[in-house]
Protein backbone atom coordinates (compact mmCIF):
# COMPACT_ATOMS: atom_id res chain seq x y z
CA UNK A 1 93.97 -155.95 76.39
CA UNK A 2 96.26 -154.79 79.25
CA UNK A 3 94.59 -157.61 81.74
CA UNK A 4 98.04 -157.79 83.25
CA UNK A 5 97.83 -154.10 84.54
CA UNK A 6 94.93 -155.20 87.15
CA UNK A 7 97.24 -157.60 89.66
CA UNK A 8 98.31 -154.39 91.16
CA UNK A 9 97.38 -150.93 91.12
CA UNK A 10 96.86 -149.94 87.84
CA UNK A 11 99.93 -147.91 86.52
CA UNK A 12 99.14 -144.06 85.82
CA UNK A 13 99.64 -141.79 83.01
CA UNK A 14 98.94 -138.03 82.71
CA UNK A 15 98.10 -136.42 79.34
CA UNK A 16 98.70 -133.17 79.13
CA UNK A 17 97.42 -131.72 75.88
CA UNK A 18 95.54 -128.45 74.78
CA UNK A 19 93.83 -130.31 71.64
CA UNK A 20 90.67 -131.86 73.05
CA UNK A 21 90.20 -134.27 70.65
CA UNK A 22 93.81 -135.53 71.06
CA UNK A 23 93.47 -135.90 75.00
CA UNK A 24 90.61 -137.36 74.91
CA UNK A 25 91.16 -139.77 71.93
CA UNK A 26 94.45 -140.92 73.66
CA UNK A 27 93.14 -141.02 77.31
CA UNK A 28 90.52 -143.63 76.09
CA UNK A 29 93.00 -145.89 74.15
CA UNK A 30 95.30 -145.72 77.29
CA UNK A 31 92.23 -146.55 79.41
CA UNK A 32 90.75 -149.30 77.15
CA UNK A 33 94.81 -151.01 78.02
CA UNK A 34 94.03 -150.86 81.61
CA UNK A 35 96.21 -147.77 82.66
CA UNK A 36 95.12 -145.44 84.83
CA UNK A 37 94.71 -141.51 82.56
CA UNK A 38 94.40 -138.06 84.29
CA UNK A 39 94.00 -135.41 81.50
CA UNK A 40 95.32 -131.41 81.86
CA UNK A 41 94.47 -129.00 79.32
CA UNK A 42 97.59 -126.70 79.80
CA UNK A 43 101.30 -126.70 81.65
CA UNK A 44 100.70 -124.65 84.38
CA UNK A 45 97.44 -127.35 85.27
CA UNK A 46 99.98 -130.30 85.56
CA UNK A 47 102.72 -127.98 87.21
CA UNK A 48 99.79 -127.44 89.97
CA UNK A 49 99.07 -130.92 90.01
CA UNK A 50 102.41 -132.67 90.29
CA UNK A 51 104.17 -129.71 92.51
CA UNK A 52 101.92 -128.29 94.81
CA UNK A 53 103.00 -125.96 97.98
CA UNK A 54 102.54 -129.20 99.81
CA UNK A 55 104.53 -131.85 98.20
CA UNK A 56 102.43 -134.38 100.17
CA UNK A 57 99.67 -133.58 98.06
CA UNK A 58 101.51 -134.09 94.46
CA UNK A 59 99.88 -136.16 92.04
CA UNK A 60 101.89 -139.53 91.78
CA UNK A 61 102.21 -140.81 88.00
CA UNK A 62 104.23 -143.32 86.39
CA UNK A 63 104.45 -141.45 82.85
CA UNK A 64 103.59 -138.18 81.23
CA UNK A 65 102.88 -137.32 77.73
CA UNK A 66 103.92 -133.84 77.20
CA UNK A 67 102.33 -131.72 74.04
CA UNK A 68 104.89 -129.34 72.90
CA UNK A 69 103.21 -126.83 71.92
CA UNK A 70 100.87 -125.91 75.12
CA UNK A 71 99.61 -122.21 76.05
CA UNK A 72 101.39 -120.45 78.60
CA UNK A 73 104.02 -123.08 80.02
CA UNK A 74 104.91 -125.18 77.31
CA UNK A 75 106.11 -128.81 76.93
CA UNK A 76 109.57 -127.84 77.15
CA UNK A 77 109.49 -125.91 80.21
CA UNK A 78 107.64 -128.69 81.77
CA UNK A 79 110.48 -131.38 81.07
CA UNK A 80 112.36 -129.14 82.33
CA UNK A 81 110.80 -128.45 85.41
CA UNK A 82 110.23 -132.24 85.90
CA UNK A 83 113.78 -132.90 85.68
CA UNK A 84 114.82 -130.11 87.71
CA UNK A 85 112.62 -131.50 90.94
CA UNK A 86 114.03 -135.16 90.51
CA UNK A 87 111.09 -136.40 89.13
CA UNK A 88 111.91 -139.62 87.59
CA UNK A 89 109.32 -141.05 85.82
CA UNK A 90 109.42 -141.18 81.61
CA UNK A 91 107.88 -138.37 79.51
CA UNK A 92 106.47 -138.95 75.69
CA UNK A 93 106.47 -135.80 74.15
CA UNK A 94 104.35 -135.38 71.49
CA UNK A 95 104.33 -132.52 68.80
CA UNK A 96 103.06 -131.44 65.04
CA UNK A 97 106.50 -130.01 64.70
CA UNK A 98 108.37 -133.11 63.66
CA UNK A 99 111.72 -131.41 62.39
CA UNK A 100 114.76 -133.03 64.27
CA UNK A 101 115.87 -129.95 66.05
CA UNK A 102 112.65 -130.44 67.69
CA UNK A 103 113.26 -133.84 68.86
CA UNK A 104 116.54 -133.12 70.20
CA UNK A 105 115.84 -129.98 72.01
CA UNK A 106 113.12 -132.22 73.28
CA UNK A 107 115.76 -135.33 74.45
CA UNK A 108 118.24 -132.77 75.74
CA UNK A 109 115.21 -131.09 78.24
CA UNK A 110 115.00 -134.73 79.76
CA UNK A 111 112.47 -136.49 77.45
CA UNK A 112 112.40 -140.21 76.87
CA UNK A 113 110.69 -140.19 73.42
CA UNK A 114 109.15 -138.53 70.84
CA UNK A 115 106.11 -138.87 68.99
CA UNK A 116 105.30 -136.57 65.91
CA UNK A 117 101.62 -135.86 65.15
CA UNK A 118 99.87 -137.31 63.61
CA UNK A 119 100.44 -140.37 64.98
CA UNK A 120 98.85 -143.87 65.51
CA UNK A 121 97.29 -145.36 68.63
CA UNK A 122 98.94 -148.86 68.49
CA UNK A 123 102.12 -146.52 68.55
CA UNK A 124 101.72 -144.54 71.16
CA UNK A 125 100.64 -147.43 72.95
CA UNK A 126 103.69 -149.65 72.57
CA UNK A 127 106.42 -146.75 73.30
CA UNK A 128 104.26 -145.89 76.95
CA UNK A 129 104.70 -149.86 77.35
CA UNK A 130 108.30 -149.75 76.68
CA UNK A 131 109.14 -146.91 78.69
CA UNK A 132 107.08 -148.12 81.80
CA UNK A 133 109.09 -151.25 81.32
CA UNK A 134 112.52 -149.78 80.88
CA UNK A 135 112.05 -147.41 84.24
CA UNK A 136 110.91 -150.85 86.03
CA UNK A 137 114.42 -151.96 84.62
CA UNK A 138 116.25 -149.09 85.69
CA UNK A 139 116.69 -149.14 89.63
CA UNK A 140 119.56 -151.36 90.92
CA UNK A 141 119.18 -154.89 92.27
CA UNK A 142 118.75 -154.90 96.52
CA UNK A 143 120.12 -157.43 97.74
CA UNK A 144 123.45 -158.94 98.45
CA UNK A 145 124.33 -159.96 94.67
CA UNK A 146 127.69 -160.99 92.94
CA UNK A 147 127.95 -161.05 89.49
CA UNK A 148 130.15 -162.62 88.02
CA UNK A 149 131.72 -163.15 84.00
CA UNK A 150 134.76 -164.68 82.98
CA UNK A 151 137.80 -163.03 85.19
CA UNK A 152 135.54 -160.16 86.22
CA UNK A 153 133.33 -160.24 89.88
CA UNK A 154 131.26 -157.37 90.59
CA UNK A 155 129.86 -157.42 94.17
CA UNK A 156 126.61 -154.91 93.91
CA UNK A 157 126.87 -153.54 97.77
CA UNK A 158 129.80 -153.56 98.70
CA UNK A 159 130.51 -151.29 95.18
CA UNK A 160 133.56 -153.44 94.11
CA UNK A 161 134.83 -154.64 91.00
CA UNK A 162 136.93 -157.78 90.84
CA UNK A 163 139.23 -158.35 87.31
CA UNK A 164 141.17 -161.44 87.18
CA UNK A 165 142.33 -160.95 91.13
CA UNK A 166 142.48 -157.54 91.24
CA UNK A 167 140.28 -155.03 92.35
CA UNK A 168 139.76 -151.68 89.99
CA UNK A 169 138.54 -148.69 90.83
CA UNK A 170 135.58 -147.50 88.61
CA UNK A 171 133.91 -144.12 88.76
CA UNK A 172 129.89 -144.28 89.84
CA UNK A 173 128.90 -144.19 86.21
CA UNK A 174 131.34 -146.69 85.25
CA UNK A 175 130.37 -149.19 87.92
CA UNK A 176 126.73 -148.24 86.94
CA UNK A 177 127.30 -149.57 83.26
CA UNK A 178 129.24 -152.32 84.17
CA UNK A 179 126.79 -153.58 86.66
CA UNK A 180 123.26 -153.27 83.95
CA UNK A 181 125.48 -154.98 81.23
CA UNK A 182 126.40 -157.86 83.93
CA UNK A 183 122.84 -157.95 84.85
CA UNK A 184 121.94 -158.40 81.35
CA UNK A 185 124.18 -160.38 79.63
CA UNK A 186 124.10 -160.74 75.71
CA UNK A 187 121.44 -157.72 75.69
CA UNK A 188 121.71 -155.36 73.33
CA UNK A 189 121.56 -151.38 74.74
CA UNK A 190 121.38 -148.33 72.49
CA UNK A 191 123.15 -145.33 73.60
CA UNK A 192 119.61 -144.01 73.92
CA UNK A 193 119.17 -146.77 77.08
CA UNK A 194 122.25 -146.25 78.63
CA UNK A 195 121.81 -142.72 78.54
CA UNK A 196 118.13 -143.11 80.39
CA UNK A 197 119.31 -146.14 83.06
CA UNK A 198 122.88 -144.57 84.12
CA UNK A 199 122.26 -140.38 83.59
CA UNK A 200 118.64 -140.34 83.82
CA UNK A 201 118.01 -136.59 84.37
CA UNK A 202 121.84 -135.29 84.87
CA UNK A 203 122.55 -135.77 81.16
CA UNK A 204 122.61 -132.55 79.96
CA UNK A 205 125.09 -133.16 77.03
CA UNK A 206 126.16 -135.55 73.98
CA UNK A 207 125.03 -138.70 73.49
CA UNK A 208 129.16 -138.94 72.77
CA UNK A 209 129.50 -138.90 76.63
CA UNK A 210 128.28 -142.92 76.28
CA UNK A 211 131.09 -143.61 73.95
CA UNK A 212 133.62 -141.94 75.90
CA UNK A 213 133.10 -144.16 79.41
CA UNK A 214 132.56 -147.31 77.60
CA UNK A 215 136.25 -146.16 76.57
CA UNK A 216 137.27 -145.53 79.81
CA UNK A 217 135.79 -148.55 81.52
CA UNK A 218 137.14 -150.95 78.63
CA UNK A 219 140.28 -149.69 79.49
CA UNK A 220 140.47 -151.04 83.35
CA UNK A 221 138.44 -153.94 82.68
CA UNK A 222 139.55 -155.49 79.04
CA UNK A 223 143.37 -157.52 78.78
CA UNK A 224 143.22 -155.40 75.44
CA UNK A 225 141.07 -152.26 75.18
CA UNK A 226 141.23 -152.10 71.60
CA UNK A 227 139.82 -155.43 71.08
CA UNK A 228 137.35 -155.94 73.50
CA UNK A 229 136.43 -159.39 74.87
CA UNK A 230 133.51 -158.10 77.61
CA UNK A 231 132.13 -154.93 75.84
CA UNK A 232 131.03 -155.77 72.22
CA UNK A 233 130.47 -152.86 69.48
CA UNK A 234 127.23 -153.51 67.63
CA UNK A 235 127.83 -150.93 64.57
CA UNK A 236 124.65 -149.14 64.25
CA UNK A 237 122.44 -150.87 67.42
CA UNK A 238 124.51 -150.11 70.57
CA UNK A 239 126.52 -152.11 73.18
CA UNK A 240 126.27 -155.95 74.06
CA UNK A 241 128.11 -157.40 76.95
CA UNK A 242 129.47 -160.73 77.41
């Protein structure tokens, strides 16, 4: 059981769900893992909680799970609301419509993942885990850091980028990538990851757009872009570096 949650304040999670059953079914496996649960019946009962007049007074949470299909402001509208004020913190949506326009519309509104109903607890449980883990991941290193591959240096606050003597100019998203795959070597990011740790909620468009800058940054950073020695192609999984 989630023992490990207990060193520190107990991370929290609001459910926000019009089937009773479901929020209360869920809230207890979430508790019984050591989170902390708050559970809303409807949108506009988390809008009130999370953005009231007073901002001082907004509920703090580390993840939401989102039904789609919720009276009067629905899950949608509540991604996108979330997104629009900045909040960044991951959002499971769950829904009985499982079609994939559904789960795109949902990923495109700022959602993290998707769940279809029905669905298992042990699931749900392990995608809130990962996505509590991957937005601990997400914020850059503080500290004065150099990192360092082969002919490449990147040097994290200063915001420079080193290649074989010569220093490149990178766009913010560029330098963004390059500096979580240099963080990371050898791991292995989906498009899906990327997306969340570099666009977070400003990615409005195709998942494409990932493609496109690892183009672009292969091209100032590689001797030869079109057989990359730094950024590897993993047909089918994502992006490795190193």
């Amino acid at each position: 059981m989630g023992s490990s949650h207990h060193a520190q304040e107990p991370e929290r999670i609001l459910v926000i769900d019009d089937e009773d059953l479901i929020r209360e079914t869920v809230a207890m496996a979430l508790t019984d893992e050591g989170y902390q649960v708050v559970m809303v019946e409807s949108g506009q009962q988390a809008v009130e909680l999370m953005f009231p007049p007073s901002s001082q007074n907004a509920l703090r949470v580390d993840l939401a799970i989102v039904d789609l299909m919720l009276p009067g402001v629905n899950g949608l509208d509540l991604c996108r609301m979330m997104r629009h004020h900045r909040l960044e913190i991951p959002i499971l949506i769950l829904s009985a419509r499982g079609s994939e326009l559904d789960r795109v519309v949902g990923l495109e509104v700022g959602a993290d993942d998707y769940l279809p109903k029905p669905f298992g607890m042990r699931e749900l449980i392990a995608r809130c885990r990962a996505l509590l883990r991957r937005y601990q991941w997400s914020p850059p290193t503080v500290g004065n850091s150099v990192l360092a591959c082969k002919d490449i240096v990147l040097y994290q606050e200063e915001l420079r980028v080193v290649v074989a003597g010569q220093e490149v100019a990178l766009s913010p998203k560029e330098f963004r990538l390059l500096e979580l795959f240099m963080r990371a070597p050898n791991r292995v990011w989906s498009r899906e990851d990327l997306i969340q740790a570099v666009w977070g909620d400003d990615f409005m468009g195709d998942r494409k757009t990932v493609d496109v800058h690892i183009r672009w940054l292969r091209e100032k950073i590689e001797p030869d872009p079109s057989h990359p020695q730094y950024i590897i192609t993993l047909r089918g999984f994502g992006y490795r570096f190193g």
